[in-house]
C-alpha atoms as a PDB file:
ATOM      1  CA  UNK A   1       0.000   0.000   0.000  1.00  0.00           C
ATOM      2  CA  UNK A   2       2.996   2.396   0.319  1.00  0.00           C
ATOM      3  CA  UNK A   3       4.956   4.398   2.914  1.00  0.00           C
ATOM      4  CA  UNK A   4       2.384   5.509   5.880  1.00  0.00           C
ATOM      5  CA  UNK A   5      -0.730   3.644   4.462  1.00  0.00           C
ATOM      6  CA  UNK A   6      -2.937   1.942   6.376  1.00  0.00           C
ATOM      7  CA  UNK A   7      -6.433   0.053   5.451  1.00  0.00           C
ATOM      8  CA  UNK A   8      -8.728  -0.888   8.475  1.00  0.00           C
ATOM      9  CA  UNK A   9     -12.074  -3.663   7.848  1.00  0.00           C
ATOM     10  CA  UNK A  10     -14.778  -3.799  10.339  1.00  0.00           C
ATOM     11  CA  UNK A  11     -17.675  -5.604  10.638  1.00  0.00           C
ATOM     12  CA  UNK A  12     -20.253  -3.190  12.888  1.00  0.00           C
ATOM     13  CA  UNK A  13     -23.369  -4.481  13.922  1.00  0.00           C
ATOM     14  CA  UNK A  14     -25.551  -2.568  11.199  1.00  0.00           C
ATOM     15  CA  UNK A  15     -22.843  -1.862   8.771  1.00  0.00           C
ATOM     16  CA  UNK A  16     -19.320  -2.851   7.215  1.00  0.00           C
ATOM     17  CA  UNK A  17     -16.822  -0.367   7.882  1.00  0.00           C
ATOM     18  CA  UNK A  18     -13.607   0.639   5.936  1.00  0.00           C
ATOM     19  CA  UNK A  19     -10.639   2.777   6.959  1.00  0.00           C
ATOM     20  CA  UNK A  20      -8.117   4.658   4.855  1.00  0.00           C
ATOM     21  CA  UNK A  21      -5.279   6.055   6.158  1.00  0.00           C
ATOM     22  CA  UNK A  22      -2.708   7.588   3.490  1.00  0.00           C
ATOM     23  CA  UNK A  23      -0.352  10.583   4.065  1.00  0.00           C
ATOM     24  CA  UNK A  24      -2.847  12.858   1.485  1.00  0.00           C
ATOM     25  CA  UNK A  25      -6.256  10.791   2.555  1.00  0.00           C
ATOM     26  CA  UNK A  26      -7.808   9.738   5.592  1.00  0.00           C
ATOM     27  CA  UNK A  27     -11.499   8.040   4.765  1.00  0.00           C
ATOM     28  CA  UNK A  28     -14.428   6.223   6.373  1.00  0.00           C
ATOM     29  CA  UNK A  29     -16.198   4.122   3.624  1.00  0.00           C
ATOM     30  CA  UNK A  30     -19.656   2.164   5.486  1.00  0.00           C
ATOM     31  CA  UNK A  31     -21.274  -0.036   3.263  1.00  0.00           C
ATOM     32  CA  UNK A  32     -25.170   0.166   4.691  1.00  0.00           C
ATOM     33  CA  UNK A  33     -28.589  -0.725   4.060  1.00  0.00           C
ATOM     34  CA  UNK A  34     -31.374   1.772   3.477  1.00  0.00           C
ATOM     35  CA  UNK A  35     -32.753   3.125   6.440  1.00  0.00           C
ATOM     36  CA  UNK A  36     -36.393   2.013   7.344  1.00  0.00           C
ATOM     37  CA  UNK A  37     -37.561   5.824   7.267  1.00  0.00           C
ATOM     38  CA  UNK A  38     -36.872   5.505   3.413  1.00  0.00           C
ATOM     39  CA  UNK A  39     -39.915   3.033   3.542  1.00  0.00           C
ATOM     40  CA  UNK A  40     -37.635   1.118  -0.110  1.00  0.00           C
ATOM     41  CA  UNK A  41     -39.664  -1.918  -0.865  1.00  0.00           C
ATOM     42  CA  UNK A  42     -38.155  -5.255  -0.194  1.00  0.00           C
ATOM     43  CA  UNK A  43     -37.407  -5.978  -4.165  1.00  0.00           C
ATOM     44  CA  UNK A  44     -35.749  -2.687  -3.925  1.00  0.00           C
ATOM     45  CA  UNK A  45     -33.128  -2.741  -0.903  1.00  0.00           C
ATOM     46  CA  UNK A  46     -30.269  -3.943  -2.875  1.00  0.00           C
ATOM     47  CA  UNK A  47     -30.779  -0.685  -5.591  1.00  0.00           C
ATOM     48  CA  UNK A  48     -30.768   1.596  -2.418  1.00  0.00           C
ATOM     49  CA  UNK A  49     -28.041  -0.171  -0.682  1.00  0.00           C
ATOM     50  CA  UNK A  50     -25.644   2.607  -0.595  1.00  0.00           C
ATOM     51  CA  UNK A  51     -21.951   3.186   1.049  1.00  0.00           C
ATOM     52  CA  UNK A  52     -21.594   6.421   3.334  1.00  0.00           C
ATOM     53  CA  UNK A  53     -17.978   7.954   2.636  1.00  0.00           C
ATOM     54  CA  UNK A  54     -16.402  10.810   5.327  1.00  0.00           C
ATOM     55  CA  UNK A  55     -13.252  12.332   4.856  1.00  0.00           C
ATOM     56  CA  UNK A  56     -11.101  13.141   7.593  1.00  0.00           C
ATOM     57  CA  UNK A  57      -8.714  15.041   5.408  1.00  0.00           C
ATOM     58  CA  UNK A  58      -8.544  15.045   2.022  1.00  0.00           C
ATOM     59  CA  UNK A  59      -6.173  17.082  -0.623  1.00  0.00           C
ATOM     60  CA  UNK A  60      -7.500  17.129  -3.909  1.00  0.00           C
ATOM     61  CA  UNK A  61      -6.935  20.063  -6.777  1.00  0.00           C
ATOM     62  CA  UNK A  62      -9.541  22.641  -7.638  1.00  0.00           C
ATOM     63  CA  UNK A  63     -10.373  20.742 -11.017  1.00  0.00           C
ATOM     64  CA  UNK A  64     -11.156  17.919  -9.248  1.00  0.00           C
ATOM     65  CA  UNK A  65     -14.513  15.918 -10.391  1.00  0.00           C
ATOM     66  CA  UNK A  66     -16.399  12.429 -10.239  1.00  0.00           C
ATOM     67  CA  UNK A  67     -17.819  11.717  -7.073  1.00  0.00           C
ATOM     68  CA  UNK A  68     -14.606  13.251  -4.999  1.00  0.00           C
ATOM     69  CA  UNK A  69     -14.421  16.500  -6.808  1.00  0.00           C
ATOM     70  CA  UNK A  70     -17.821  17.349  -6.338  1.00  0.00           C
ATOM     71  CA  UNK A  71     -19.271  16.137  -2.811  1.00  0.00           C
ATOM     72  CA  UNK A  72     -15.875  16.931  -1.438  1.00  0.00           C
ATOM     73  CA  UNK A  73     -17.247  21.060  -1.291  1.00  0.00           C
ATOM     74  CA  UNK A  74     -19.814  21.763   1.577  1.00  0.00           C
ATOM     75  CA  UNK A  75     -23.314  22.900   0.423  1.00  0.00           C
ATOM     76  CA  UNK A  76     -25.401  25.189   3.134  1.00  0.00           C
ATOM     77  CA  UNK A  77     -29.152  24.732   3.501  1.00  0.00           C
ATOM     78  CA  UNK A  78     -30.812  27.996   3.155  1.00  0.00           C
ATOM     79  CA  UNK A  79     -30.420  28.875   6.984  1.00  0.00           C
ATOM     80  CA  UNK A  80     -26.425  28.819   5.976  1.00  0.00           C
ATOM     81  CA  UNK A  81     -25.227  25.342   7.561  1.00  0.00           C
ATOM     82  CA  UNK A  82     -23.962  23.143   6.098  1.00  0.00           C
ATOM     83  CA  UNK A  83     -26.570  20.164   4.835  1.00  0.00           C
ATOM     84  CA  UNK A  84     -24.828  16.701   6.162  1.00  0.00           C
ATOM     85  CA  UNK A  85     -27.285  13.899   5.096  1.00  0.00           C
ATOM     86  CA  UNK A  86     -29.392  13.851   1.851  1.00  0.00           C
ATOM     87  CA  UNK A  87     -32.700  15.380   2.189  1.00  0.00           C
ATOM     88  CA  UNK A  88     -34.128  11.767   0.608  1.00  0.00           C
ATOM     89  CA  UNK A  89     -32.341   8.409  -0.753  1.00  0.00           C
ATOM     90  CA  UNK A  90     -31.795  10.046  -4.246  1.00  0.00           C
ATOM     91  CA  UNK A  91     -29.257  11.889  -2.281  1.00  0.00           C
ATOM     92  CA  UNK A  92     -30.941  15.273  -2.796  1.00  0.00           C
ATOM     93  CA  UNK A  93     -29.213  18.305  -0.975  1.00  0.00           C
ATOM     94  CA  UNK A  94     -25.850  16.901  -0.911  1.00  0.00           C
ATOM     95  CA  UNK A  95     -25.025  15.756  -4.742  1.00  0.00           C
ATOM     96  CA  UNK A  96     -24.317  18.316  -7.536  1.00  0.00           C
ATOM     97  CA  UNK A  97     -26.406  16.089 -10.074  1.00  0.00           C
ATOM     98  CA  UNK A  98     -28.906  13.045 -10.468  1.00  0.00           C
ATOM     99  CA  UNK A  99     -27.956   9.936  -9.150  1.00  0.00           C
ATOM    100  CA  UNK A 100     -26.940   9.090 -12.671  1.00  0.00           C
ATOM    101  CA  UNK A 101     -24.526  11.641 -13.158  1.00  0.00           C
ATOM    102  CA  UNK A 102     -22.229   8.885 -10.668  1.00  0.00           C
ATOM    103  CA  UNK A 103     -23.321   6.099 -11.771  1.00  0.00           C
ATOM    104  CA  UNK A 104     -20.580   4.260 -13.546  1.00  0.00           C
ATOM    105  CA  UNK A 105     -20.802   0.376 -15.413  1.00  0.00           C
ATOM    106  CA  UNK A 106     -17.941  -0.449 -12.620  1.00  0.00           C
ATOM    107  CA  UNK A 107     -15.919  -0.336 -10.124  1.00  0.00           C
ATOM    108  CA  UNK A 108     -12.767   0.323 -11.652  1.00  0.00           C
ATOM    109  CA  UNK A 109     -14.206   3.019 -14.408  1.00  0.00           C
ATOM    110  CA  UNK A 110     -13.107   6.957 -14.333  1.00  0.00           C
ATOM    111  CA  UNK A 111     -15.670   8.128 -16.700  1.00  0.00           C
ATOM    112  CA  UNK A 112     -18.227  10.437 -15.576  1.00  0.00           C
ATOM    113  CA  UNK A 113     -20.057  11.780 -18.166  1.00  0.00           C
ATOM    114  CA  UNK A 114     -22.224  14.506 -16.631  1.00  0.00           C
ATOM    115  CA  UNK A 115     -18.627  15.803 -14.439  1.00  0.00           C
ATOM    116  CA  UNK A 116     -16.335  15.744 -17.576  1.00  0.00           C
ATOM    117  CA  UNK A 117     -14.306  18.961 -18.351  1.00  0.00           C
ATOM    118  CA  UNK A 118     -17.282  19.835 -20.370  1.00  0.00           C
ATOM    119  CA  UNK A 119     -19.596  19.666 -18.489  1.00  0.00           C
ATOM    120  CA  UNK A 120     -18.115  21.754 -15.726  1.00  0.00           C
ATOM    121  CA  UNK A 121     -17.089  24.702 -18.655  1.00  0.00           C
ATOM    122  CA  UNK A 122     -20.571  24.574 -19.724  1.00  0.00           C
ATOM    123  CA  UNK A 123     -21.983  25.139 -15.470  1.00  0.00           C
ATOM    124  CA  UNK A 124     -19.098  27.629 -15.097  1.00  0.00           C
ATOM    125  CA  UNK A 125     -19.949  29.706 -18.279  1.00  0.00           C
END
């Protein structure tokens, strides 16, 4: 993993836990299910399965994008604090974009359509 990297797994009892520990990064990844007060039907708790990431520190540039780049800047609710948790499970309040504007065929894939240099000339403009 490198010089002063460290991954921690935990198995909590409502959620998995990950922790990320690198000299530019430290991250808190929970894998969880939906929340009953999101009342998702049973056929639909694995599409609203979702993982809950906090950074602890994080450096990333000013052009950053994806899923990093843009929940990595604070919003404020109209009261002027800042919104922690989605409003609803479409994440509304705390993402830039739909829920399809991060949704990506896998893993491993750095393609975000709706966050590509484009798109964030065209938002700027």
């Amino acid at each position: 993993m490198g010089d002063g990297a460290r991954l921690s797994i935990k198995n909590m009892k409502a959620f998995g836990r990950v922790e990320l520990y690198w000299p530019n990064l430290e991250a808190t990844v929970d894998s969880v299910l939906p929340p009953g007060e999101w009342d998702v039907a049973d056929a639909d708790v694995p599409l609203y399965s979702h993982v809950n990431l906090k950074f602890q520190k994080i450096s990333v540039s000013e052009s950053a994008n994806g899923i990093i780049g843009c929940t990595s800047r604070v919003r404020l609710d109209s009261h002027g604090q800042p919104i922690l948790w989605a409003y609803d499970k479409d994440g509304a309040g705390v993402l830039d974009g739909p829920v399809s504007a991060y949704e990506v065929p896998d893993l491993l894939d750095t393609s975000f359509p709706l966050y590509s240099e484009e798109w964030v000339r065209s938002v700027n403009a």
